[in-house]
PDB file of N, CA and C in Angstrom:
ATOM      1  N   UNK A   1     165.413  95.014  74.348  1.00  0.00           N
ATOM      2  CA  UNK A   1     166.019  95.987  75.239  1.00  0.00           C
ATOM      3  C   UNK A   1     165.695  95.630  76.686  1.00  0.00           C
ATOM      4  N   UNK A   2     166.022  96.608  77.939  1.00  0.00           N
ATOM      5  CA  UNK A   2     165.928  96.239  79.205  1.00  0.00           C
ATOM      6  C   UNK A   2     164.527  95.799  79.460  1.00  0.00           C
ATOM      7  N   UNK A   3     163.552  96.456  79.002  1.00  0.00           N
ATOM      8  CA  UNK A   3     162.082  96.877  79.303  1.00  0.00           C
ATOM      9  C   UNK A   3     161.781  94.984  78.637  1.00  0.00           C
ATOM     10  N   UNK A   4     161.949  94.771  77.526  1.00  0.00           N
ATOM     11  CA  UNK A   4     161.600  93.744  76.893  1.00  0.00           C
ATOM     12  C   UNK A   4     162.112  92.464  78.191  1.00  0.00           C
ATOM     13  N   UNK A   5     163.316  92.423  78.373  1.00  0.00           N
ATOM     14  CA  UNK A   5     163.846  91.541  79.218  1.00  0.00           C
ATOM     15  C   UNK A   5     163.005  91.209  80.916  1.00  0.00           C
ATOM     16  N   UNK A   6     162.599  92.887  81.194  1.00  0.00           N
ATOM     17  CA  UNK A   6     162.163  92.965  82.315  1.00  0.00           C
ATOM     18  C   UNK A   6     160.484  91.777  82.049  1.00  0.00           C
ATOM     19  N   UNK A   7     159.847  92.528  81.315  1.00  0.00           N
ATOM     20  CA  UNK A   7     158.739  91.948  80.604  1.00  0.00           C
ATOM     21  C   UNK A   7     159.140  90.051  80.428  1.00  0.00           C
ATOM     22  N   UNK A   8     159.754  89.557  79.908  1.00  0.00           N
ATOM     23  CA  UNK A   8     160.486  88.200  79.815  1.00  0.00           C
ATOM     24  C   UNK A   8     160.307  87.594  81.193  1.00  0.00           C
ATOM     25  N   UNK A   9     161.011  88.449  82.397  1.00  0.00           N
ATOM     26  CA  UNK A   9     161.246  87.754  83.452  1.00  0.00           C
ATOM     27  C   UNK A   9     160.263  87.601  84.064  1.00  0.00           C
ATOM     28  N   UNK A  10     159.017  88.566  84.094  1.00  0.00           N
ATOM     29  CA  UNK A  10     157.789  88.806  84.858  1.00  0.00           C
ATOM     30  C   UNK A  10     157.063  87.591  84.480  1.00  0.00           C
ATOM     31  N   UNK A  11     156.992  87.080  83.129  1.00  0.00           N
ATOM     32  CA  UNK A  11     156.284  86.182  82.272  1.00  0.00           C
ATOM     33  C   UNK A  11     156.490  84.827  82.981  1.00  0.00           C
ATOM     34  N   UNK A  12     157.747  84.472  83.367  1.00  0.00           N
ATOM     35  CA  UNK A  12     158.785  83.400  83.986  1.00  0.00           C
ATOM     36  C   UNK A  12     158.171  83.501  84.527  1.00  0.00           C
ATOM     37  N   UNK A  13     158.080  84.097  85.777  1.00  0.00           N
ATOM     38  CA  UNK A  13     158.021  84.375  87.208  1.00  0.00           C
ATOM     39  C   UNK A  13     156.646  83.809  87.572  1.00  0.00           C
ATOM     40  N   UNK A  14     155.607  84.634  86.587  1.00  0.00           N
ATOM     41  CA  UNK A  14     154.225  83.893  86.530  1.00  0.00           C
ATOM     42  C   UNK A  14     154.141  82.899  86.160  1.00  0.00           C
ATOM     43  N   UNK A  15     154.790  82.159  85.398  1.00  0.00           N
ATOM     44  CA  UNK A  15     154.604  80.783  84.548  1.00  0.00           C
ATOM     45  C   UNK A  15     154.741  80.256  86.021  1.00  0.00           C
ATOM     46  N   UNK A  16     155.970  80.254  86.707  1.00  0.00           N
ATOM     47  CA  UNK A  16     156.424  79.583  88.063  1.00  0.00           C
ATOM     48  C   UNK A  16     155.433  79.432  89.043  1.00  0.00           C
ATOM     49  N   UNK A  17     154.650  80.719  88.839  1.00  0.00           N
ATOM     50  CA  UNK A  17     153.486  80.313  90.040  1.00  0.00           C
ATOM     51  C   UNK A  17     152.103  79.787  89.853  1.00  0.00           C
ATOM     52  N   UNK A  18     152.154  79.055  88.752  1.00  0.00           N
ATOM     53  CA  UNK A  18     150.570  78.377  88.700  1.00  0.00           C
ATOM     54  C   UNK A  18     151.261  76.995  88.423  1.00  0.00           C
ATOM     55  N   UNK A  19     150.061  76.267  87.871  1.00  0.00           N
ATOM     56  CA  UNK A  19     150.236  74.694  88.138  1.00  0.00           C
ATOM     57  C   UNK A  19     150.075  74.408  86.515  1.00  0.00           C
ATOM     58  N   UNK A  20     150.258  73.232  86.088  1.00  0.00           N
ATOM     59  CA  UNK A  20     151.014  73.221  85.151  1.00  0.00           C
ATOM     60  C   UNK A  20     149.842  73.219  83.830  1.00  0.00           C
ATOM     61  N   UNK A  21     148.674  73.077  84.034  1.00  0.00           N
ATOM     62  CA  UNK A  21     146.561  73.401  83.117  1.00  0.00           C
ATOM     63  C   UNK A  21     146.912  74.738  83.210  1.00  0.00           C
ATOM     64  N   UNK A  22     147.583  75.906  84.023  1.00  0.00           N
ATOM     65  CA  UNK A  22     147.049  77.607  84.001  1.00  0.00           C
ATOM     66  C   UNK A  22     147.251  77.941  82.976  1.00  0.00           C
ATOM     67  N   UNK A  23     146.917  79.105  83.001  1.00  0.00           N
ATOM     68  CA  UNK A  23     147.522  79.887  81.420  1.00  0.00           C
ATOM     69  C   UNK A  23     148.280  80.972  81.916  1.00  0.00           C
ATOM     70  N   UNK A  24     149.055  81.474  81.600  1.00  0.00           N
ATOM     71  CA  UNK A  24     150.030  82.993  81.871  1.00  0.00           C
ATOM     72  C   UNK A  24     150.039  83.679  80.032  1.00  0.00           C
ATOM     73  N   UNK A  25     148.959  84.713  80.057  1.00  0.00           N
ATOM     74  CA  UNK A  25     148.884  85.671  79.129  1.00  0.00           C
ATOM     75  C   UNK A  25     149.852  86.896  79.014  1.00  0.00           C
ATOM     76  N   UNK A  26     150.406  87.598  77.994  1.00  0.00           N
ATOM     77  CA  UNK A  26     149.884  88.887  77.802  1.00  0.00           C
ATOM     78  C   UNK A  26     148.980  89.721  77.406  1.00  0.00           C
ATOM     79  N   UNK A  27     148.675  90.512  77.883  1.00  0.00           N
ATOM     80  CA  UNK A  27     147.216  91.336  77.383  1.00  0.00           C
ATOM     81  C   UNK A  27     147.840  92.130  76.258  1.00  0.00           C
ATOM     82  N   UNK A  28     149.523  93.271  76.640  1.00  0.00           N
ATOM     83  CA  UNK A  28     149.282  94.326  76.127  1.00  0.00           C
ATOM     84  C   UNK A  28     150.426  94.550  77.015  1.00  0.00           C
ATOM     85  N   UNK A  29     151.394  95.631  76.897  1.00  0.00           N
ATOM     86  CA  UNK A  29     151.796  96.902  77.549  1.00  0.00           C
ATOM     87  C   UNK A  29     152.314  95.868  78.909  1.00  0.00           C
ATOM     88  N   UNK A  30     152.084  96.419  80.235  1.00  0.00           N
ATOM     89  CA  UNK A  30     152.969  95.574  81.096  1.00  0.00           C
ATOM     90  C   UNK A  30     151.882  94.603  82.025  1.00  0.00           C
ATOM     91  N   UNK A  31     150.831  94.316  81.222  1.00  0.00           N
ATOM     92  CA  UNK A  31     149.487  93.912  81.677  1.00  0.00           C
ATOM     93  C   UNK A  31     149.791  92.236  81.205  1.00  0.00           C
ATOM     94  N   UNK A  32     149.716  91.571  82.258  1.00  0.00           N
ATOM     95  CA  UNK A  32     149.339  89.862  81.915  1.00  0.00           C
ATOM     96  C   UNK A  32     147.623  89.699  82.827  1.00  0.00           C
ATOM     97  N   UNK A  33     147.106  88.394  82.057  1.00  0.00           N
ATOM     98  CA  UNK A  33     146.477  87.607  82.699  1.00  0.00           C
ATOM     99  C   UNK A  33     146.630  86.033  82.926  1.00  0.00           C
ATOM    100  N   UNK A  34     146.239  85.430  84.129  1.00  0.00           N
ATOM    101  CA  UNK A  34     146.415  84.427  84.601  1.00  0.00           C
ATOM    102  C   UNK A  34     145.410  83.906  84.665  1.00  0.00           C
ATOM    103  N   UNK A  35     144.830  82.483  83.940  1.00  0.00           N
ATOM    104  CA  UNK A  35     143.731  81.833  83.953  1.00  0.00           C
ATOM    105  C   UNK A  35     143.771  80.519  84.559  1.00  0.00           C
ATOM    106  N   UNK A  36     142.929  80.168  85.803  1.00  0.00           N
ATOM    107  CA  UNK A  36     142.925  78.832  86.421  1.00  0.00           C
ATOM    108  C   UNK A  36     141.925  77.806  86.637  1.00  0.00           C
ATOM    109  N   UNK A  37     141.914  77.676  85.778  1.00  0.00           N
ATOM    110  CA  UNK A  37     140.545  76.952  85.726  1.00  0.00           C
ATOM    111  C   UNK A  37     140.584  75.826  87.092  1.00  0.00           C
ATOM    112  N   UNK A  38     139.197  74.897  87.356  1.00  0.00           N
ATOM    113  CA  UNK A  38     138.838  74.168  88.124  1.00  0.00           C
ATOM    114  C   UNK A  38     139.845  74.583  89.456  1.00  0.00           C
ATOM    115  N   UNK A  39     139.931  75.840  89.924  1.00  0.00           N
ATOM    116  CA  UNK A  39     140.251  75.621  91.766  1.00  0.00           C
ATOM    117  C   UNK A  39     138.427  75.121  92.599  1.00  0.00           C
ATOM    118  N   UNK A  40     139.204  75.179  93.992  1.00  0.00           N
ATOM    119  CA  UNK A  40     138.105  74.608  94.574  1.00  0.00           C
ATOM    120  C   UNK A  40     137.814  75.524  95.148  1.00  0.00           C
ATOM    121  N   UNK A  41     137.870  76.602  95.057  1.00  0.00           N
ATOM    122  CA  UNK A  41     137.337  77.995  96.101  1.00  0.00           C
ATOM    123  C   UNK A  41     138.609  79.109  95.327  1.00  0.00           C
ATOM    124  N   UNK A  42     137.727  80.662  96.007  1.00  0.00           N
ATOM    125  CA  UNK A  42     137.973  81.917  95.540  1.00  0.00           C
ATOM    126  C   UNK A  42     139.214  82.007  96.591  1.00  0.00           C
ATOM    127  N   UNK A  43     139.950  81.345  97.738  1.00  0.00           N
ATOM    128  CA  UNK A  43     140.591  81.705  98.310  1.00  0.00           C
ATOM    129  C   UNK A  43     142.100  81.065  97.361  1.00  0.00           C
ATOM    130  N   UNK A  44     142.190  79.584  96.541  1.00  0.00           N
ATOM    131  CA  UNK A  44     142.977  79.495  95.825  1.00  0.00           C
ATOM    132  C   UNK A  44     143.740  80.444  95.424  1.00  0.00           C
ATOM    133  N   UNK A  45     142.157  81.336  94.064  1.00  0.00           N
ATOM    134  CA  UNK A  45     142.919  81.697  93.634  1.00  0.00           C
ATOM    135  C   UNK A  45     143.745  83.679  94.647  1.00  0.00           C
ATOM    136  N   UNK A  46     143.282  83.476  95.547  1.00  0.00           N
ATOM    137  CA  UNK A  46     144.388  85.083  96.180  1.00  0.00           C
ATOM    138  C   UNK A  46     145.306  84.655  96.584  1.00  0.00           C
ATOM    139  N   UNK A  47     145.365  82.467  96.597  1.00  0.00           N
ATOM    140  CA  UNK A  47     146.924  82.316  97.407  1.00  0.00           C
ATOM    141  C   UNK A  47     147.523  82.644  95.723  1.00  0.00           C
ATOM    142  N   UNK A  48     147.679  82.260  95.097  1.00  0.00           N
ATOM    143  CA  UNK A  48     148.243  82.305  94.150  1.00  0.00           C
ATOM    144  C   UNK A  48     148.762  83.929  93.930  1.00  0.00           C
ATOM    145  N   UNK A  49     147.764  84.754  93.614  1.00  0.00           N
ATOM    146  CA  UNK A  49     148.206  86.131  93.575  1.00  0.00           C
ATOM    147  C   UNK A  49     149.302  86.285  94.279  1.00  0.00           C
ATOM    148  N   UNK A  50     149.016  86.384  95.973  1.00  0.00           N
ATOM    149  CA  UNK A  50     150.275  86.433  96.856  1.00  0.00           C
ATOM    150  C   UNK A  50     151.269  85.676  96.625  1.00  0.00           C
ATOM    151  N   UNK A  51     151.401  84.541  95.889  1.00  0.00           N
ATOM    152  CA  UNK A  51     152.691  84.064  95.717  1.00  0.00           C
ATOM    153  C   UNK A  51     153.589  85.039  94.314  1.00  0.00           C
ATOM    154  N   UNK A  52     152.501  84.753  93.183  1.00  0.00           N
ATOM    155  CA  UNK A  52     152.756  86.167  91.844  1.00  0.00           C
ATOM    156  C   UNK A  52     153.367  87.323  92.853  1.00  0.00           C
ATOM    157  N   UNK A  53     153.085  88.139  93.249  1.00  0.00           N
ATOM    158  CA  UNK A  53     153.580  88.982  94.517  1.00  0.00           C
ATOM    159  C   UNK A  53     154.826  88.621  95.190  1.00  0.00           C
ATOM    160  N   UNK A  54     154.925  87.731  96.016  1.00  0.00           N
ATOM    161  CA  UNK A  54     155.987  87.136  96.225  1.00  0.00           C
ATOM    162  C   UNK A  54     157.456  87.017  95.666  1.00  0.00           C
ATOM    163  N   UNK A  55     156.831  86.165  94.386  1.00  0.00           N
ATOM    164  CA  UNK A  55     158.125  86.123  93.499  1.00  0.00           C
ATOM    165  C   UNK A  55     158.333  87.258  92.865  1.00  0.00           C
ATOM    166  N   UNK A  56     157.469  88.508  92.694  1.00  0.00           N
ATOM    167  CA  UNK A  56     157.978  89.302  91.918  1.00  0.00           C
ATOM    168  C   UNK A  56     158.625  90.628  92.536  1.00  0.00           C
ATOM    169  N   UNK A  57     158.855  90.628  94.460  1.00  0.00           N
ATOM    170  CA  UNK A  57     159.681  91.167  95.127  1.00  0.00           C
ATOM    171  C   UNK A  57     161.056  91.067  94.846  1.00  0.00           C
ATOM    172  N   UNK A  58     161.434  89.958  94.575  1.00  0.00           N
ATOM    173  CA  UNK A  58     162.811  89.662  94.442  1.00  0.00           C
ATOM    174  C   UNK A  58     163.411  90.199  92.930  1.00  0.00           C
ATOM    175  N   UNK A  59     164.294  91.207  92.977  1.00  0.00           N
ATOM    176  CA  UNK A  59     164.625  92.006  91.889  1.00  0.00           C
ATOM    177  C   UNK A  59     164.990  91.569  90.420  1.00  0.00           C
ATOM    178  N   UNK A  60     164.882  92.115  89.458  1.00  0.00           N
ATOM    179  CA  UNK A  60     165.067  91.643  88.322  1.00  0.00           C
ATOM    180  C   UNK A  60     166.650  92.182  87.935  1.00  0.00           C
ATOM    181  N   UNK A  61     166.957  91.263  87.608  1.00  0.00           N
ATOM    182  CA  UNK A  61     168.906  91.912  87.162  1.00  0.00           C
ATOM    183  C   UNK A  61     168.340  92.612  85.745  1.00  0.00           C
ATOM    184  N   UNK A  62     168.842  93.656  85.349  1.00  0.00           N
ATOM    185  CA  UNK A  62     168.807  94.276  84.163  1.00  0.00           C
ATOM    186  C   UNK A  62     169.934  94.692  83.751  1.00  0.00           C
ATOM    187  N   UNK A  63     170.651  94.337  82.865  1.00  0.00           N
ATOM    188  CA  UNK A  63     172.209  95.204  82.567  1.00  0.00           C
ATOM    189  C   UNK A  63     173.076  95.065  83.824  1.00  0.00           C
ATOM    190  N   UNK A  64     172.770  94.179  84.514  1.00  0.00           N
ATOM    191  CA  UNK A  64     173.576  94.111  85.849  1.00  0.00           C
ATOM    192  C   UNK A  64     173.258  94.622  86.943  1.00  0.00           C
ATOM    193  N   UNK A  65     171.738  95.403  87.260  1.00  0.00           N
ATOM    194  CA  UNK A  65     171.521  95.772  88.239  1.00  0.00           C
ATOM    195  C   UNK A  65     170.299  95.523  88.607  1.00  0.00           C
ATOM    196  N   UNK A  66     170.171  95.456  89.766  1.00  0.00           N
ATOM    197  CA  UNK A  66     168.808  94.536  90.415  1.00  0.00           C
ATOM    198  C   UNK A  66     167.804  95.806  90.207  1.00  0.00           C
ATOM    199  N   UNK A  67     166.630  95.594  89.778  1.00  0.00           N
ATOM    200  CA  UNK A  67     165.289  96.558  89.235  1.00  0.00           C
ATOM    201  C   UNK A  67     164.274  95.805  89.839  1.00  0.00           C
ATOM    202  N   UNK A  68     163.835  96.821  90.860  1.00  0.00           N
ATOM    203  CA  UNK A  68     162.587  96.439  91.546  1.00  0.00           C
ATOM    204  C   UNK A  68     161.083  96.697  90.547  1.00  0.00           C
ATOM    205  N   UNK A  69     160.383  95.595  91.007  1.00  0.00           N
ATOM    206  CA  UNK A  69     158.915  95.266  90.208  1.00  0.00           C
ATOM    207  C   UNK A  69     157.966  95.221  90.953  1.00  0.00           C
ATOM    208  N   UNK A  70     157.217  95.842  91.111  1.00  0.00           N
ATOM    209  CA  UNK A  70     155.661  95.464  91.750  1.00  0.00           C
ATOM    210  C   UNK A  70     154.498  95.642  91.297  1.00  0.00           C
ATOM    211  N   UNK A  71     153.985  94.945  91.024  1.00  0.00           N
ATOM    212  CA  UNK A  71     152.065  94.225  90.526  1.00  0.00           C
ATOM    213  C   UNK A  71     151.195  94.659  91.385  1.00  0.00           C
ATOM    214  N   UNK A  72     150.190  95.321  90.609  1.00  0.00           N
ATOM    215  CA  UNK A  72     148.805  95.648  91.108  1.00  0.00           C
ATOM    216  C   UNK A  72     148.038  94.222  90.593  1.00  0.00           C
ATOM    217  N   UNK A  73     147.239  93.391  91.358  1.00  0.00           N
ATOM    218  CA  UNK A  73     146.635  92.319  90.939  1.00  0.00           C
ATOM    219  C   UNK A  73     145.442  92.275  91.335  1.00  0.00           C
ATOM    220  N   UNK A  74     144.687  91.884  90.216  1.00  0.00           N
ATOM    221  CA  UNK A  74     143.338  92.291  89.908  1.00  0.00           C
ATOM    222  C   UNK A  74     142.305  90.967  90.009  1.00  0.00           C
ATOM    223  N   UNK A  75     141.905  90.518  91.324  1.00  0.00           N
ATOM    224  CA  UNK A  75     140.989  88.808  91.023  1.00  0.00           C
ATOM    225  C   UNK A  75     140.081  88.718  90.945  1.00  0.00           C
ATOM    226  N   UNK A  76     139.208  87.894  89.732  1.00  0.00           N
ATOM    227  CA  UNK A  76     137.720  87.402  89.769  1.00  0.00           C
ATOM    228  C   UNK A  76     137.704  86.125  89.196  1.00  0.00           C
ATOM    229  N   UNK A  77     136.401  85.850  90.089  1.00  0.00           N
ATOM    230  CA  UNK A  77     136.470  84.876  90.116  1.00  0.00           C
ATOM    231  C   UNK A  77     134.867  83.621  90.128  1.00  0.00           C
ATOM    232  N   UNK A  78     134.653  82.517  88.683  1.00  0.00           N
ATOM    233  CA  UNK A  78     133.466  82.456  88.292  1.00  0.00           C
ATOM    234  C   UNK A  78     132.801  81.716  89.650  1.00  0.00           C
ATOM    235  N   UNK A  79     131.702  81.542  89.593  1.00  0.00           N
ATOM    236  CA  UNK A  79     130.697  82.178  88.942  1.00  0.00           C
ATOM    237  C   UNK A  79     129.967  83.334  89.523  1.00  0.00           C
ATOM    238  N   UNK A  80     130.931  84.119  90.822  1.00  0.00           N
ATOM    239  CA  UNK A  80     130.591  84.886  91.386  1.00  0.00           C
ATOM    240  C   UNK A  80     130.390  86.285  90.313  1.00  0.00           C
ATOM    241  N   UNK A  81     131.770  86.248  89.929  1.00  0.00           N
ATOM    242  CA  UNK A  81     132.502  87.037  89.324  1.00  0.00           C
ATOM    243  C   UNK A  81     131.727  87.425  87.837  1.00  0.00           C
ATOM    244  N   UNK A  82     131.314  86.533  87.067  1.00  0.00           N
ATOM    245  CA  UNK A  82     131.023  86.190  85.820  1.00  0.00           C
ATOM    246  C   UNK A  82     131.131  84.601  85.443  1.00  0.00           C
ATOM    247  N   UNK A  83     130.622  84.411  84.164  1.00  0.00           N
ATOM    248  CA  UNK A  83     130.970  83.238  83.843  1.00  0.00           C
ATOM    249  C   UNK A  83     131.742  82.859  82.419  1.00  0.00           C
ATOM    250  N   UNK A  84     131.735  84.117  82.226  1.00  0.00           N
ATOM    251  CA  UNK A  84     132.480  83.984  80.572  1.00  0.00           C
ATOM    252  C   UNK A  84     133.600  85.065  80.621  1.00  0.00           C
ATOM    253  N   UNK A  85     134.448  84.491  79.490  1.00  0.00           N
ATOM    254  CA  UNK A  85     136.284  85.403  80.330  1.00  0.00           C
ATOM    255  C   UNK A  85     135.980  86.897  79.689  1.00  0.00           C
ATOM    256  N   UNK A  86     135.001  87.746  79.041  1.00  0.00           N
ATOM    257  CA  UNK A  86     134.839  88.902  79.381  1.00  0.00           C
ATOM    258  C   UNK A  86     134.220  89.572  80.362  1.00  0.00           C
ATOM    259  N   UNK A  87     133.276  89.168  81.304  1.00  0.00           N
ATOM    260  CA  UNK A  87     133.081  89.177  82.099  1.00  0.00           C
ATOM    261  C   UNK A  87     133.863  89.402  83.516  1.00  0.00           C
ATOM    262  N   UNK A  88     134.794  88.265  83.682  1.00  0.00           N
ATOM    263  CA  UNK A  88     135.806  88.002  84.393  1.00  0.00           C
ATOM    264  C   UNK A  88     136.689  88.856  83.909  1.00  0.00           C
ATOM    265  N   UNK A  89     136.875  89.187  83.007  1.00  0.00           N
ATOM    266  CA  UNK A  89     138.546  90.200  82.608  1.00  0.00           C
ATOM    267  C   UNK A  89     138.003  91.443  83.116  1.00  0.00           C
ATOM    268  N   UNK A  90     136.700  91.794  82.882  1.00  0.00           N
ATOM    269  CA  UNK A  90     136.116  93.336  83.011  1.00  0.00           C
ATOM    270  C   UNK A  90     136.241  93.084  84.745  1.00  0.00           C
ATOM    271  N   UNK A  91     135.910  91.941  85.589  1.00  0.00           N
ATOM    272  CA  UNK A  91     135.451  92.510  86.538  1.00  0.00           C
ATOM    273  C   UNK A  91     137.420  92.358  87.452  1.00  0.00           C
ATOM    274  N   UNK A  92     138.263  91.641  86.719  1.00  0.00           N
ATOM    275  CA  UNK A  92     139.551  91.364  87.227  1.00  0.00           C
ATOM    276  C   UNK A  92     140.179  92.926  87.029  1.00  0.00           C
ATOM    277  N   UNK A  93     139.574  93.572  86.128  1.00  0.00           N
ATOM    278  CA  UNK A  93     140.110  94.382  85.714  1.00  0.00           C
ATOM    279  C   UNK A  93     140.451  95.488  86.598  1.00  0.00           C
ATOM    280  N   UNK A  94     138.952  95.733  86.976  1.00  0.00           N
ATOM    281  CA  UNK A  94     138.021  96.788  87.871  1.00  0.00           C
ATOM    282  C   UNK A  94     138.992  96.379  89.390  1.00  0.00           C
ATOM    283  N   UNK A  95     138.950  95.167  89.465  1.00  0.00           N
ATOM    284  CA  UNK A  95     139.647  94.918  90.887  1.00  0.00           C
ATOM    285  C   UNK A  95     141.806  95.221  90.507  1.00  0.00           C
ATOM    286  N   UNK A  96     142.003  95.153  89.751  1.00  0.00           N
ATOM    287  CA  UNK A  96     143.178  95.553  89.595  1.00  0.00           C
ATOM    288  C   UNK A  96     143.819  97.277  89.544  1.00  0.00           C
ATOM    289  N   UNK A  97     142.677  97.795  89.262  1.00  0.00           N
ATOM    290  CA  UNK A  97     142.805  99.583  89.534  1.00  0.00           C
ATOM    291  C   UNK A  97     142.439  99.817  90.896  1.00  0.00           C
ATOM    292  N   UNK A  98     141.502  98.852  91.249  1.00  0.00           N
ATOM    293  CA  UNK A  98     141.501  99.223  93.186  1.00  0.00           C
ATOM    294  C   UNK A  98     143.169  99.234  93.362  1.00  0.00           C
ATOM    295  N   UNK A  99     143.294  97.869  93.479  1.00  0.00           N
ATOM    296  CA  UNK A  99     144.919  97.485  93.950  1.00  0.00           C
ATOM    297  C   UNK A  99     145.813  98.978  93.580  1.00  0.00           C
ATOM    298  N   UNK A 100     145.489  98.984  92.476  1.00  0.00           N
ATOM    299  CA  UNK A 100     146.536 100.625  91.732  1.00  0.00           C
ATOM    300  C   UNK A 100     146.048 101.481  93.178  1.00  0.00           C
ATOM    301  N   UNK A 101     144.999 101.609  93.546  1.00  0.00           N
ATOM    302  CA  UNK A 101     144.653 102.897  94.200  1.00  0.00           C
ATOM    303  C   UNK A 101     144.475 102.616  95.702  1.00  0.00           C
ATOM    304  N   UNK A 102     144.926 101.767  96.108  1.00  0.00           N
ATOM    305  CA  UNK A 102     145.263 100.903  97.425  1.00  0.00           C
ATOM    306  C   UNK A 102     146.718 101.342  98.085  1.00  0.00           C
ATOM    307  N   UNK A 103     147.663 101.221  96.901  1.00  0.00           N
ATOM    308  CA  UNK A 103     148.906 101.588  97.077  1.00  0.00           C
ATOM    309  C   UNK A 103     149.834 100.839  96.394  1.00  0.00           C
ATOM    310  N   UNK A 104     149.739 100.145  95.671  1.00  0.00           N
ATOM    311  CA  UNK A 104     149.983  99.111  94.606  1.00  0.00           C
ATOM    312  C   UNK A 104     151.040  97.877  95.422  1.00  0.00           C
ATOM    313  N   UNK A 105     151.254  97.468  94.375  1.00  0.00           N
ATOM    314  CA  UNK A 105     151.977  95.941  94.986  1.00  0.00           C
ATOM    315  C   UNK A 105     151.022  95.405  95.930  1.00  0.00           C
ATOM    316  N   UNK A 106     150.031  95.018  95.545  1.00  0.00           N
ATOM    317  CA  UNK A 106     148.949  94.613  96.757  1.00  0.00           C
ATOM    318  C   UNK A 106     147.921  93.596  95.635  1.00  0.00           C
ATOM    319  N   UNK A 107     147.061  92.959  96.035  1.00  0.00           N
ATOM    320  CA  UNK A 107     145.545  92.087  95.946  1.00  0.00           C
ATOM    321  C   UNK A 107     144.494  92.917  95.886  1.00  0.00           C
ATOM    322  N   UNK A 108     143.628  92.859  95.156  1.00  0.00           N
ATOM    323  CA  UNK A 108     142.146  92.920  95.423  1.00  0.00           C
ATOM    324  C   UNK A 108     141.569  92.358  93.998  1.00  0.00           C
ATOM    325  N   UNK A 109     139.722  91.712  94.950  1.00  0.00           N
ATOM    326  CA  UNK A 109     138.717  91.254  94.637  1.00  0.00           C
ATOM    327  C   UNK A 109     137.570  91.700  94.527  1.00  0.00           C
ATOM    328  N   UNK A 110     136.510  90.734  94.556  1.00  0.00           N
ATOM    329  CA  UNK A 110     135.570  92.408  94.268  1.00  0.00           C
ATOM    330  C   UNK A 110     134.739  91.634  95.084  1.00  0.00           C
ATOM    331  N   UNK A 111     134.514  90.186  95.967  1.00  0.00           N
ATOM    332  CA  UNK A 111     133.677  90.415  97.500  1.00  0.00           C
ATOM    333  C   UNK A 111     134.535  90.131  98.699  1.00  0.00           C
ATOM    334  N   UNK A 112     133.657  89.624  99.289  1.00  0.00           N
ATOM    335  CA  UNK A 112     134.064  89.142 100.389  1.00  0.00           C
ATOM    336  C   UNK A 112     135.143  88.553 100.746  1.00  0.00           C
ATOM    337  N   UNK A 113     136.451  88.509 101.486  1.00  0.00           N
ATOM    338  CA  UNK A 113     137.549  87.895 101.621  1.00  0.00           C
ATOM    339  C   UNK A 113     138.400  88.285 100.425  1.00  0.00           C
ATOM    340  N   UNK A 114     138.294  89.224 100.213  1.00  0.00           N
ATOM    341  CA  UNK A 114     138.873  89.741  98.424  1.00  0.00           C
ATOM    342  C   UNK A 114     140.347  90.500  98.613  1.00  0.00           C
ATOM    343  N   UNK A 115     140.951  89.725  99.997  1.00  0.00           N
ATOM    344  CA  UNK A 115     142.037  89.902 100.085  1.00  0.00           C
ATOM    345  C   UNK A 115     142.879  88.891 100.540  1.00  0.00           C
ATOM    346  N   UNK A 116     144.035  88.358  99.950  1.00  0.00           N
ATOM    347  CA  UNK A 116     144.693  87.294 100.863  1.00  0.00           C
ATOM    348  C   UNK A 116     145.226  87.020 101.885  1.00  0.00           C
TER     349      UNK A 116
END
């Protein structure tokens, strides 16, 4: 159905913005995670977010009509962050309900520069 399709395109959209080692998950419900291993700094990975962001301004056609999308995005990042991916999911997590309560369609991290 629309919801499924919408879900489809978001998946795309993320696949598009990492490099070609990432991973683009679903968790669940309208929740993905994005895994990047070996960047060279925590600022990588918020360019990346902002690009996820980016591409996911531009509307999704559904049944023929453009359906706006926007992501609360949630970053951590090792070994600040954690070092094992529950760790990192709990603390990506925690930073992704900021974003919710920020005003959504937005970034957050959980230190310093924890915005792009």
């Amino acid at each position: 159905a629309a919801g499924d399709a919408v879900l489809r395109e978001v998946a795309h959209r993320l696949a598009g913005s990492v490099r070609a080692g990432d991973t683009v998950g679903r968790l669940g419900g309208d929740e993905f995670v994005v895994l990047l291993p070996d960047l060279s700094g925590p600022g990588n990975a918020y360019a990346v977010a902002g690009k996820v962001l980016e591409r996911l301004r531009v509307p999704i056609e559904v049944d023929g009509k453009p359906t706006m999308v926007t992501a609360s995005v949630g970053v951590a990042v090792a070994p600040d962050d954690g070092m094992d991916y529950e760790a990192l999911l709990a603390r990506a997590d925690a930073s992704m309900y900021r974003a919710k309560e920020s005003g959504r369609n937005t970034v957050r991290g959980t230190g310093a520069g924890s915005t792009p």
